[in-house]
Protein backbone atom coordinates (compact mmCIF):
# COMPACT_ATOMS: atom_id res chain seq x y z
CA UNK A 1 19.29 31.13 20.57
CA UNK A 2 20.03 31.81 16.77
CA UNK A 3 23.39 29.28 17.67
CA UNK A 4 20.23 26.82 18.17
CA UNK A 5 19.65 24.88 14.79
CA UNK A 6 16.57 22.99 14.02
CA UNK A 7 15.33 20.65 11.29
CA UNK A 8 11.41 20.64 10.28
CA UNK A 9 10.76 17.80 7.69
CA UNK A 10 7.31 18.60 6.05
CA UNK A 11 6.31 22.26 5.08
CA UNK A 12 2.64 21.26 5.91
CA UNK A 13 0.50 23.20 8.22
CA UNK A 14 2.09 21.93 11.44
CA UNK A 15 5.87 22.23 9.99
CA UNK A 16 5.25 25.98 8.51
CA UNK A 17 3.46 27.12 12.48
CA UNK A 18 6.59 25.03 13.87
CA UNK A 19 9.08 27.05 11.86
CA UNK A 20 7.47 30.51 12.57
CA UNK A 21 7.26 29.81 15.70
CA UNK A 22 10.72 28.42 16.55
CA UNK A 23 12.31 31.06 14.03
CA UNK A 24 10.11 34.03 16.44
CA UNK A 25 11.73 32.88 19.52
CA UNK A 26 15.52 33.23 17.45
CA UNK A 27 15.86 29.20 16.56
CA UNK A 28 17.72 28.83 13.06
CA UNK A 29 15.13 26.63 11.38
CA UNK A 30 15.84 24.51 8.02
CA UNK A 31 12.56 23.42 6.56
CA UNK A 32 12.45 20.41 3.98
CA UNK A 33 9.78 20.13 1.53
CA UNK A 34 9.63 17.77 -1.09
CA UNK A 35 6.89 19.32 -3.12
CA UNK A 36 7.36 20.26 -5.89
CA UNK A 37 9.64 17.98 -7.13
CA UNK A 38 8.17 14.74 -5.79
CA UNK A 39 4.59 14.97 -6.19
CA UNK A 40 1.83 13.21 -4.40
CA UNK A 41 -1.47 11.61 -4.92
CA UNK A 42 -3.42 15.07 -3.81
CA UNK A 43 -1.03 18.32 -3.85
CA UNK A 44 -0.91 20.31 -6.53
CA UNK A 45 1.46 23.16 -5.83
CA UNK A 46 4.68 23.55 -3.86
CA UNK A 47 3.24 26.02 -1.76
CA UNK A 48 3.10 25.75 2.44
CA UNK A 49 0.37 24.92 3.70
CA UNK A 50 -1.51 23.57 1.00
CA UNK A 51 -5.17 22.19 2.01
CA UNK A 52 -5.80 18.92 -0.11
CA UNK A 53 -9.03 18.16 1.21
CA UNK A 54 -11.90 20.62 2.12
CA UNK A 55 -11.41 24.21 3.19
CA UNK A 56 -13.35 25.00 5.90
CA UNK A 57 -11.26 25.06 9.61
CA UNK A 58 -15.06 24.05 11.34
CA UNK A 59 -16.89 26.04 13.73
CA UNK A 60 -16.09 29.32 15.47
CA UNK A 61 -18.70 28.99 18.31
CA UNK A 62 -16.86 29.90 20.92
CA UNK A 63 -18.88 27.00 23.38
CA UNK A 64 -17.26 24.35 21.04
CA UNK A 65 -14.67 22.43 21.17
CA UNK A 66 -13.36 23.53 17.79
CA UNK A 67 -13.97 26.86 19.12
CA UNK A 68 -12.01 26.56 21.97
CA UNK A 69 -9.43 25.23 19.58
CA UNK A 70 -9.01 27.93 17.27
CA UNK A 71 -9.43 30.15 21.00
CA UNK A 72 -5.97 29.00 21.73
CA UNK A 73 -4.41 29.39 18.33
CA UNK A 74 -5.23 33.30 18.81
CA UNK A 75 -4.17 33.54 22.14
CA UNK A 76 -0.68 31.28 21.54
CA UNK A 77 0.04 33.92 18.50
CA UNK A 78 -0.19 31.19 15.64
CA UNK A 79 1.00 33.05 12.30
CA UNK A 80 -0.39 29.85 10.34
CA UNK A 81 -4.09 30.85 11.50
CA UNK A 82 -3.90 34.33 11.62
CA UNK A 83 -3.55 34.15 7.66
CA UNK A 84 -6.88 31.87 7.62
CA UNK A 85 -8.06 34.83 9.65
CA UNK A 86 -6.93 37.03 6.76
CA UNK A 87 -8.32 34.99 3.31
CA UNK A 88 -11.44 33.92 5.20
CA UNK A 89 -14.52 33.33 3.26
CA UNK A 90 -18.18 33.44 4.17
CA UNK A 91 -19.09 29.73 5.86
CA UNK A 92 -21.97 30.36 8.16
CA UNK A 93 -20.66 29.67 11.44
CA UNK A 94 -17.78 28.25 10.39
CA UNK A 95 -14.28 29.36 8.98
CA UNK A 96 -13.50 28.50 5.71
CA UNK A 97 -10.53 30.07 3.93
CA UNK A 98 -9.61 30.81 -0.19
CA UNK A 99 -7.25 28.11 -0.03
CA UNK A 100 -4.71 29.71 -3.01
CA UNK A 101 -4.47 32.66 -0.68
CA UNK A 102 -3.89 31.21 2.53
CA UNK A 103 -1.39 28.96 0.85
CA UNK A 104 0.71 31.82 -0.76
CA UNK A 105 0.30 33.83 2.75
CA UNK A 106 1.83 31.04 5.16
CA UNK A 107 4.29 30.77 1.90
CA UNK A 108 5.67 34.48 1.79
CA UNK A 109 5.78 34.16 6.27
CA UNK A 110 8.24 31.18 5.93
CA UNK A 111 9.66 32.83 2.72
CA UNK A 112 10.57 36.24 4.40
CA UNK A 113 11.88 35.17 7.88
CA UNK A 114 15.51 35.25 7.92
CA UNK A 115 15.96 32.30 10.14
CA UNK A 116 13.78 30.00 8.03
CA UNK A 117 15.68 28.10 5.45
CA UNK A 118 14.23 25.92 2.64
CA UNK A 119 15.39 22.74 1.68
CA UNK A 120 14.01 20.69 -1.69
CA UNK A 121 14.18 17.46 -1.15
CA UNK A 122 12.77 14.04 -0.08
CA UNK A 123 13.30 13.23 3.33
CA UNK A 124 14.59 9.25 4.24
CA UNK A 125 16.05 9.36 7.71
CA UNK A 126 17.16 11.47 10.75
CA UNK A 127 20.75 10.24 11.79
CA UNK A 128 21.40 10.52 15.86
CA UNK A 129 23.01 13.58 15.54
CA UNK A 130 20.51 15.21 13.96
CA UNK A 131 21.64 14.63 10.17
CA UNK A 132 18.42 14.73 7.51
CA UNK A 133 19.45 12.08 4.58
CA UNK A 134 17.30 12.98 1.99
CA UNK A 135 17.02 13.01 -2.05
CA UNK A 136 17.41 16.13 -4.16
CA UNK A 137 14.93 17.46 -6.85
CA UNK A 138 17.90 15.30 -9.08
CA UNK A 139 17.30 12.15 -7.02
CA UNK A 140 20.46 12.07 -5.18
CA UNK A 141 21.17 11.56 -2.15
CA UNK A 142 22.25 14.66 0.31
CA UNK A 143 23.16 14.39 3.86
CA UNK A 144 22.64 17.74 6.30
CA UNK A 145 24.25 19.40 8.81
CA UNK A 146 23.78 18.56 12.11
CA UNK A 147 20.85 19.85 14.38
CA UNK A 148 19.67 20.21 17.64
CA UNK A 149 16.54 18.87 17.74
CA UNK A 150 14.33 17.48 14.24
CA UNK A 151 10.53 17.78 14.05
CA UNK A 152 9.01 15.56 11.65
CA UNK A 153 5.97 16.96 10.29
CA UNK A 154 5.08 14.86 7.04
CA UNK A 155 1.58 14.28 7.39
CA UNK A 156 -0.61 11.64 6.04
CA UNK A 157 1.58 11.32 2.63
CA UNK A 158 4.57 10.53 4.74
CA UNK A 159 6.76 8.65 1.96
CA UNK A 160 7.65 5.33 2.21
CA UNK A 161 11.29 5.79 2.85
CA UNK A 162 10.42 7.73 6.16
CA UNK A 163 7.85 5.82 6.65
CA UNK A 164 10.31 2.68 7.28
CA UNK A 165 12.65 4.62 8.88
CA UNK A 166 10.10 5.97 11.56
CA UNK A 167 8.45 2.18 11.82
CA UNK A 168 12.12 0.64 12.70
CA UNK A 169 13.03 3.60 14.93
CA UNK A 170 9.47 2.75 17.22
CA UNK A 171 9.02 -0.93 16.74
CA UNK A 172 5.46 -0.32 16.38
CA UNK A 173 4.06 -0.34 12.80
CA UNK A 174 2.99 2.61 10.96
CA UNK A 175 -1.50 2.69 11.19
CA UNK A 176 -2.99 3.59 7.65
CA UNK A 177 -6.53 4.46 6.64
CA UNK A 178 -8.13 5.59 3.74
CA UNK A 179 -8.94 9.33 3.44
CA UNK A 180 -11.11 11.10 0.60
CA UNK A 181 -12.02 15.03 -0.75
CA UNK A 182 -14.64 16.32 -2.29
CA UNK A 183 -14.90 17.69 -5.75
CA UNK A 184 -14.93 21.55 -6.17
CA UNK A 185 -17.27 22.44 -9.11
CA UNK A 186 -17.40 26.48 -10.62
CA UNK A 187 -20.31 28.37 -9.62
CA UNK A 188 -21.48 30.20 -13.10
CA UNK A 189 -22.03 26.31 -14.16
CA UNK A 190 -24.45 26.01 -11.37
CA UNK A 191 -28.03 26.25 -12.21
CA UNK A 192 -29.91 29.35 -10.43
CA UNK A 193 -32.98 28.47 -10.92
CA UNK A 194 -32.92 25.51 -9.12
CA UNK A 195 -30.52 25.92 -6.25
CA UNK A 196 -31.26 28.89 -3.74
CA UNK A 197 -28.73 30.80 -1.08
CA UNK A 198 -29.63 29.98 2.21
CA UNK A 199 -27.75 28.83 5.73
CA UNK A 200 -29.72 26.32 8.06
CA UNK A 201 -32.39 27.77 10.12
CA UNK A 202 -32.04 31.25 8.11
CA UNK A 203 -35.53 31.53 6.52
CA UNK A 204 -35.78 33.71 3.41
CA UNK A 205 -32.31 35.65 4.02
CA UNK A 206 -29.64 35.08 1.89
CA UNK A 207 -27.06 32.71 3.33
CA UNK A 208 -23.87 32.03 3.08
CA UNK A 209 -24.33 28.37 1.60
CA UNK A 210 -25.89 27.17 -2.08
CA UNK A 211 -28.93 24.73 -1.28
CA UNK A 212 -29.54 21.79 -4.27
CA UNK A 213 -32.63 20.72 -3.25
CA UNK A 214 -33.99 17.02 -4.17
CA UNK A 215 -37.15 15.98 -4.41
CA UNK A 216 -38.14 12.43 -3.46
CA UNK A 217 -38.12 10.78 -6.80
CA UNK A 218 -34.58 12.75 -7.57
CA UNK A 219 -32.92 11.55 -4.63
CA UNK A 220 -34.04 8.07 -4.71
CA UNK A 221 -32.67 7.89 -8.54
CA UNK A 222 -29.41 9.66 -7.49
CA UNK A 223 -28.99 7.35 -5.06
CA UNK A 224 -29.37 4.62 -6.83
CA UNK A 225 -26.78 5.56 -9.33
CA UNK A 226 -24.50 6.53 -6.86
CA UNK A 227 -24.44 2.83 -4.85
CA UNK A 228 -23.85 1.24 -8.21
CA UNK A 229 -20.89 3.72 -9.29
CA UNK A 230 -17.64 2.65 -10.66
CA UNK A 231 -15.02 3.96 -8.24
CA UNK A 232 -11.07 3.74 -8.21
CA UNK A 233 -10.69 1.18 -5.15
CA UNK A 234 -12.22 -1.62 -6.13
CA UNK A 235 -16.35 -2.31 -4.51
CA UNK A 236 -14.96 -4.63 -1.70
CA UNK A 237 -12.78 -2.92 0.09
CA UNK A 238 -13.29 -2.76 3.92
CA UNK A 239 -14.81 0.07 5.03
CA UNK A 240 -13.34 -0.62 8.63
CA UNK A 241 -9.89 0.96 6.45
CA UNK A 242 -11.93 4.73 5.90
CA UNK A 243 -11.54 7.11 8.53
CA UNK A 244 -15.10 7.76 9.62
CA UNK A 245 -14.81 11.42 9.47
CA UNK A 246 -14.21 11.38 5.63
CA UNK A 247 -16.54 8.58 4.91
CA UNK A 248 -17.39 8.78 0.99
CA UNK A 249 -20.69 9.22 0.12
CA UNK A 250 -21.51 6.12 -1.76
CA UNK A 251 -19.91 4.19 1.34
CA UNK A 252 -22.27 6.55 3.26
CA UNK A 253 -25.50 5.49 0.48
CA UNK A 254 -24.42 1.73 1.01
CA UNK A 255 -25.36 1.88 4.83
CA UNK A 256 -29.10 2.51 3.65
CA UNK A 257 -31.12 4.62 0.92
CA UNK A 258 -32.15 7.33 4.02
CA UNK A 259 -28.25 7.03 5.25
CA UNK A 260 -26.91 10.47 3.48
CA UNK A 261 -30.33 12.20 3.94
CA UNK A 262 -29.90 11.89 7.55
CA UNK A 263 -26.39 12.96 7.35
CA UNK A 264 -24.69 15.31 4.27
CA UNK A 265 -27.95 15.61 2.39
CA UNK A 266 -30.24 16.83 5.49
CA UNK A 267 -32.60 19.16 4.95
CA UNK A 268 -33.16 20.25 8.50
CA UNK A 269 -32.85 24.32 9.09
CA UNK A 270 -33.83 24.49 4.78
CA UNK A 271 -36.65 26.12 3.30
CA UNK A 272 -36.87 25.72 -0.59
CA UNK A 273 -38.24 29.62 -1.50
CA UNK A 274 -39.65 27.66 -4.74
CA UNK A 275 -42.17 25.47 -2.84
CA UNK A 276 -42.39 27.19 0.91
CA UNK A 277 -41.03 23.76 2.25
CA UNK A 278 -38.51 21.82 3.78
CA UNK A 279 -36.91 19.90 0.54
CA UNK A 280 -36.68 15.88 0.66
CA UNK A 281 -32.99 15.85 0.81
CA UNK A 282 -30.22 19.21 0.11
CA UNK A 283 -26.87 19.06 -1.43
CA UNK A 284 -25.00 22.33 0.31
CA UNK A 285 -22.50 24.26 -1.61
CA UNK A 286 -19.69 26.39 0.24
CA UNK A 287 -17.67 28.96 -1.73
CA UNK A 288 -13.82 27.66 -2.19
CA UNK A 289 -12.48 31.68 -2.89
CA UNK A 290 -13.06 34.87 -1.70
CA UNK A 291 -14.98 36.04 -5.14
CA UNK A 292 -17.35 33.33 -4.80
CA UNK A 293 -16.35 31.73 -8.35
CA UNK A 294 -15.86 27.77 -7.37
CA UNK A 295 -17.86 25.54 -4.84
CA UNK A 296 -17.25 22.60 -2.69
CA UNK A 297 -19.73 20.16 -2.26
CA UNK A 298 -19.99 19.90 1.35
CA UNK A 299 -19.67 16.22 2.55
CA UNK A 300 -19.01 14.95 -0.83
CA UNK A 301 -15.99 13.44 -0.01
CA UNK A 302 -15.76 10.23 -2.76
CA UNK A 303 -13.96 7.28 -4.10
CA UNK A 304 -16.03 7.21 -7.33
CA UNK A 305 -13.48 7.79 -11.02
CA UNK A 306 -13.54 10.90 -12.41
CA UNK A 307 -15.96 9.89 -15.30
CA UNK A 308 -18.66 8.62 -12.79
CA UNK A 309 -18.22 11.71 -10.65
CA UNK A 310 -19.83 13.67 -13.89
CA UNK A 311 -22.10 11.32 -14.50
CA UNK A 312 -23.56 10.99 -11.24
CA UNK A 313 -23.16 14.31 -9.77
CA UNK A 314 -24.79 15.71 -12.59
CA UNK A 315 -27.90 14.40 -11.25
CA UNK A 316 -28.24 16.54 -8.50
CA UNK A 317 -30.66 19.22 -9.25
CA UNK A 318 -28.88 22.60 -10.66
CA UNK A 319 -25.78 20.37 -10.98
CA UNK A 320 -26.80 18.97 -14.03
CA UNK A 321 -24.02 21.25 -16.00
CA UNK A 322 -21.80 21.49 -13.93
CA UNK A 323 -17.96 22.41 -13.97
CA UNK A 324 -15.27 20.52 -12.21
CA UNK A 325 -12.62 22.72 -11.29
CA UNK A 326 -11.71 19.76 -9.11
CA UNK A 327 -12.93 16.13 -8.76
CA UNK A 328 -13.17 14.41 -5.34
CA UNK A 329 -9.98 12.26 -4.72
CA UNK A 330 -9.13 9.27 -2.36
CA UNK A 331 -5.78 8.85 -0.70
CA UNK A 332 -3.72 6.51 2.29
CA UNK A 333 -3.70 8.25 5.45
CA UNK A 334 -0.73 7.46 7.67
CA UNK A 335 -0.28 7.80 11.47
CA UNK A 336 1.98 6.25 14.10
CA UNK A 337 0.37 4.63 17.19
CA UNK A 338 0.92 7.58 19.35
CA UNK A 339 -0.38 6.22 22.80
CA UNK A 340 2.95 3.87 22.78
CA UNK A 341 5.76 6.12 20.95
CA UNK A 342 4.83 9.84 21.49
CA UNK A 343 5.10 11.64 25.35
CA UNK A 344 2.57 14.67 26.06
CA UNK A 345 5.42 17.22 24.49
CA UNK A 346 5.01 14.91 20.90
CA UNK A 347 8.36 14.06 21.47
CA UNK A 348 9.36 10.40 20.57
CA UNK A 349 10.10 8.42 22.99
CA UNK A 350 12.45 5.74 21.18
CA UNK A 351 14.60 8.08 19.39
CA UNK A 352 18.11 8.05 20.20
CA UNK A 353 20.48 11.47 20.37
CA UNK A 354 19.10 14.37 18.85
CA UNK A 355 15.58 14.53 20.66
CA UNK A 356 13.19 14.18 17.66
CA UNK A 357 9.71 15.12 17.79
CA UNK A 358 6.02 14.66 15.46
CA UNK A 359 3.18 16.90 14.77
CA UNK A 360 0.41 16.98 12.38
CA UNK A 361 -1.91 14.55 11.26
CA UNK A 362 1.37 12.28 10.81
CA UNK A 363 1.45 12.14 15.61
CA UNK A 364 -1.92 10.90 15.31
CA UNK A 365 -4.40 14.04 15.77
CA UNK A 366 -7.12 14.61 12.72
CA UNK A 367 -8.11 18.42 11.50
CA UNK A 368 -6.95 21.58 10.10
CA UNK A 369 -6.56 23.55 13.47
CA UNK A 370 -5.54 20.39 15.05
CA UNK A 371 -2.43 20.46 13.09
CA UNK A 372 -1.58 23.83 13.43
CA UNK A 373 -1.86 23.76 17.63
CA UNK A 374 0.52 20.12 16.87
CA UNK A 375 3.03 22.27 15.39
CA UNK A 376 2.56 25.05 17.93
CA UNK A 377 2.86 22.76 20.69
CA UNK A 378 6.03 20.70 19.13
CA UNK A 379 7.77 24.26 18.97
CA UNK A 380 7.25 25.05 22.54
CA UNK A 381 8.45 21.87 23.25
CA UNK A 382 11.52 22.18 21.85
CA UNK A 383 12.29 25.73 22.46
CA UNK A 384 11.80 24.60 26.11
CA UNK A 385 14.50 21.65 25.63
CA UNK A 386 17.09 24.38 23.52
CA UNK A 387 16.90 26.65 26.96
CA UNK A 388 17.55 23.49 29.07
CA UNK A 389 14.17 23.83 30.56
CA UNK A 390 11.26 21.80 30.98
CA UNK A 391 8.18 23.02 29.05
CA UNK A 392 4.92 23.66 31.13
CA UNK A 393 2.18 20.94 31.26
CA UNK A 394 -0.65 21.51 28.86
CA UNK A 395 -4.08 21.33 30.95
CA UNK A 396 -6.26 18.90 30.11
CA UNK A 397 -9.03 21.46 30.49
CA UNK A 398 -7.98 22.99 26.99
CA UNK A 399 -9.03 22.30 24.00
CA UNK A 400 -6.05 20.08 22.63
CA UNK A 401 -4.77 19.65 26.01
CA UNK A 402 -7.48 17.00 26.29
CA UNK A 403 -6.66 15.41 22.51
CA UNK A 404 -2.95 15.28 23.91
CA UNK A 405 -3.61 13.54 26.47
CA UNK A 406 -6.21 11.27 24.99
CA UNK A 407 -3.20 10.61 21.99
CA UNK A 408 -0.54 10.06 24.88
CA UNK A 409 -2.68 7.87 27.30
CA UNK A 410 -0.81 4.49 26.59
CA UNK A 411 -4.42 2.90 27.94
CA UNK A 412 -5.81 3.99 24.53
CA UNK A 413 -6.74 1.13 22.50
CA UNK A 414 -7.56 0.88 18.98
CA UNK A 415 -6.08 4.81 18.28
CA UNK A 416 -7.29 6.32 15.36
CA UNK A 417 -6.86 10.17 14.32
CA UNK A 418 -9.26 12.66 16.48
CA UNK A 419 -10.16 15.68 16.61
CA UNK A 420 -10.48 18.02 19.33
CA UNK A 421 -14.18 17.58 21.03
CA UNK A 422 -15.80 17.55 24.43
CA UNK A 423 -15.79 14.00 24.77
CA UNK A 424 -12.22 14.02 25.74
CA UNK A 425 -12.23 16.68 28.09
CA UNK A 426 -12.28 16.18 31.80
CA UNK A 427 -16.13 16.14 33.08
CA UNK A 428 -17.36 18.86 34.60
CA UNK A 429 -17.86 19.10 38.90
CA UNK A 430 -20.85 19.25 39.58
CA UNK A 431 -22.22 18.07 35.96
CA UNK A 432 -24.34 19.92 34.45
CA UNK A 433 -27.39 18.72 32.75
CA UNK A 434 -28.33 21.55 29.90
CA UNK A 435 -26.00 20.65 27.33
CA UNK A 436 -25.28 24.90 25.84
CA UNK A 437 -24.51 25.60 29.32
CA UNK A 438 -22.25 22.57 29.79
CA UNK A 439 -20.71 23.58 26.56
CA UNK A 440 -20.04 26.76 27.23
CA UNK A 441 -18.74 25.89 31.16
CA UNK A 442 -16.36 23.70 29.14
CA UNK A 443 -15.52 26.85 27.15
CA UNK A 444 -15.24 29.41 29.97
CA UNK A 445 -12.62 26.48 32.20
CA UNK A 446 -10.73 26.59 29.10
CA UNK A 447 -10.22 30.15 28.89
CA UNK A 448 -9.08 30.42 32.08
CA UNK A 449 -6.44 27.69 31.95
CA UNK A 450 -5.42 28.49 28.66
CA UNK A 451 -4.71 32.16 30.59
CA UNK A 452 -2.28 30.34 33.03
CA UNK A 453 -0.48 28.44 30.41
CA UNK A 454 -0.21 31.31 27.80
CA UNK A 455 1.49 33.23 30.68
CA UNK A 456 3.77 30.18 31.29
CA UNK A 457 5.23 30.17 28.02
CA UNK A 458 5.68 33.40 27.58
């Protein structure tokens, strides 16, 4: 297999799990990056992997779908999360990683392996035999050698150039929404004597989440200074353009006063140890790094200008000196219309030659661990197609077997990102009314075709 040669465009999560995987199984891998020469709205480093938005990977419940999810990336051998395994940081019941360290982990992986090439450079086109045109750090234009198969694995900054390319290759145009992160503020700027350590339901023991707690009259004021907020797309533009699982907060605020308190700024499960009750409404605070020395403001996500972000954020009790190591940002989002140009093995259907392939956010799938199981699943794919075999079905009974086939299903209308959830899956014979058992029934029929699939792979 190491006469097999294979072209990864995007050094993203689901490119840098492609690559390791492919480059495991003895596929010569070439992996362009454009970062750091060509910046983008978000990155900051050139590193693989990077996380632009928040840090946490979601739940590890094992009766959940994002369970289940990160269930499979163990069991399939993903590199990409065992190093979020490794620079985890305390989230409650979730995982949550340092994201400097997880980047320079994935970084050294693709680094070190001797069948994973770097390329700088700006991807513009895939020829039919394979070719990557692309632009050097200098701005001039390279051509590759050929390849056996291409992966393109750009994400939601796909560049416009590729972004052309990939529209007039499907006939079907490019989907874009808006996308936003939350600001990341350092903890010793944090007021302790107003904010107190606790996870939801945990009583008096400490937690692994900060608690800002509001009172009536302070939320109601924040509020109202948040609605009114200068932010850096201008008041009327249509919310029907923000994905709703990164709604900002103001957007959130204009829905209704209550809106965020019934949403990012519940109190339910939190006990203020300064009054013995429940607070009006509760920022939470999760640590961004292993020491504990910066904080993301969970569900902060926020179209608001930097200035305003001080202002306003400032009002949030124990925030009122606050730190920015990082304020909240809002980018495009791009993703093709997978239900009409992508088969079950993300391989596009359109292309012409070389057999090229998607994965990531980019093939139309939303989350962290989504995007890593993408690039899993594209490598399988087309280690499969380099041994002239075909590669197994993925049951729909797993985790992102049932988001595959949900993205796939040309019957799907109106296709926006998703990420993996029980909605999707297959219902259950006979049903089952409790919902924890149903969940974890969903859980335990996953394991056991996930078993029969991992052993089909190899």
């Amino acid at each position: 297999m190491d006469s097999k040669q294979v072209h990864i465009i995007g050094a993203g999560l689901a490119g840098s799990e492609a690559a390791l995987q492919l480059a495991a199984r003895g596929v010569r891998v070439s992996l362009f990056e454009q970062r750091p020469a060509v910046r983008t709205a978000v990155h900051e480093t050139g590193l693989c992997a990077e996380l632009v938005c928040s840090n946490s990977l979601k739940s590890v419940k094992p009766a959940s779908a994002a369970g289940m999810l990160k269930a499979e990336l163990e069991t399939l051998g993903s590199p990409v999360f065992a190093c979020a395994r490794a620079t985890s940081v305390p989230a409650g019941g979730a995982l949550a990683v340092d994201r400097m360290r997880f980047s320079e982990s994935v970084t050294r992986l693709v680094k070190e392996h001797p069948l994973i090439g770097r390329v700088g450079g700006e991807a513009v086109s895939v020829r039919e035999d394979g070719r990557v045109v692309y632009r050097d750090a200098a701005g001039d234009e390279r051509v590759s050698p050929p390849a056996d198969a291409v992966l393109i694995a750009t994400g939601p900054l796909t560049g416009d150039s590729l972004a052309h390319w990939l529209e007039d290759k499907t006939g079907s145009r490019g989907l874009a929404f808006y996308d936003a992160a939350a600001p990341i503020v350092m903890a010793d700027s944090l007021d302790e004597s107003r904010i107190f350590r606790q996870s939801r339901y945990g009583g008096d023991a400490p937690g692994d989440y900060l608690n800002a707690p509001f009172t009536k009259e302070e939320y109601e004021s924040f509020i109202a200074e948040l609605i009114a907020a200068d932010r850096v797309i201008g008041r009327d533009f249509e919310t029907k353009d923000l994905f709703n699982a990164c709604q900002p907060i103001e957007e959130i605020a204009r829905k209704g006063v209550d809106a965020p308190r019934f949403g990012p700024l519940k109190p339910v499960g939190l006990v203020d140890p300064a009054t013995g009750r429940r607070p009006w409404a509760a920022l939470q605070l999760r640590a961004e790094d292993a020491a504990g020395q910066s904080c993301n403001l969970v569900g902060f996500q926020t179209n608001l200008t930097f200035g305003e972000q001080k202002r306003v954020f400032r009002m949030i009790p124990g925030l009122e000196h606050a730190e920015f190591a990082r304020f909240g940002v809002m980018h495009r989002n791009t993703f093709v219309d997978a239900p009409h140009i992508l088969d079950a093995h993300l391989r596009l259907s359109s292309a012409r030659g070389v057999p090229v392939y998607l994965a990531g956010q980019l093939s139309g799938t939303e989350g962290y661990c989504e995007a890593m199981r993408s690039g899993l699943h594209a490598a399988i794919s087309i280690d499969f197609l380099l041994r002239g075999m075909r590669p197994p079905a993925l049951p729909r009974e797993t985790a992102f077997g049932a988001l595959i086939a949900y993205a796939t299903d040309p019957a799907t209308v109106d296709y926006q990102p998703m990420h993996v959830n029980f909605g999707i899956m297959p219902p259950l014979e006979p049903p089952i009314r409790n919902k924890q058992a149903r969940y974890a029934a969903y859980a335990e029929r996953g394991t056991q075709a996930l078993e029969r699939y991992a052993r089909a792979v190899g």
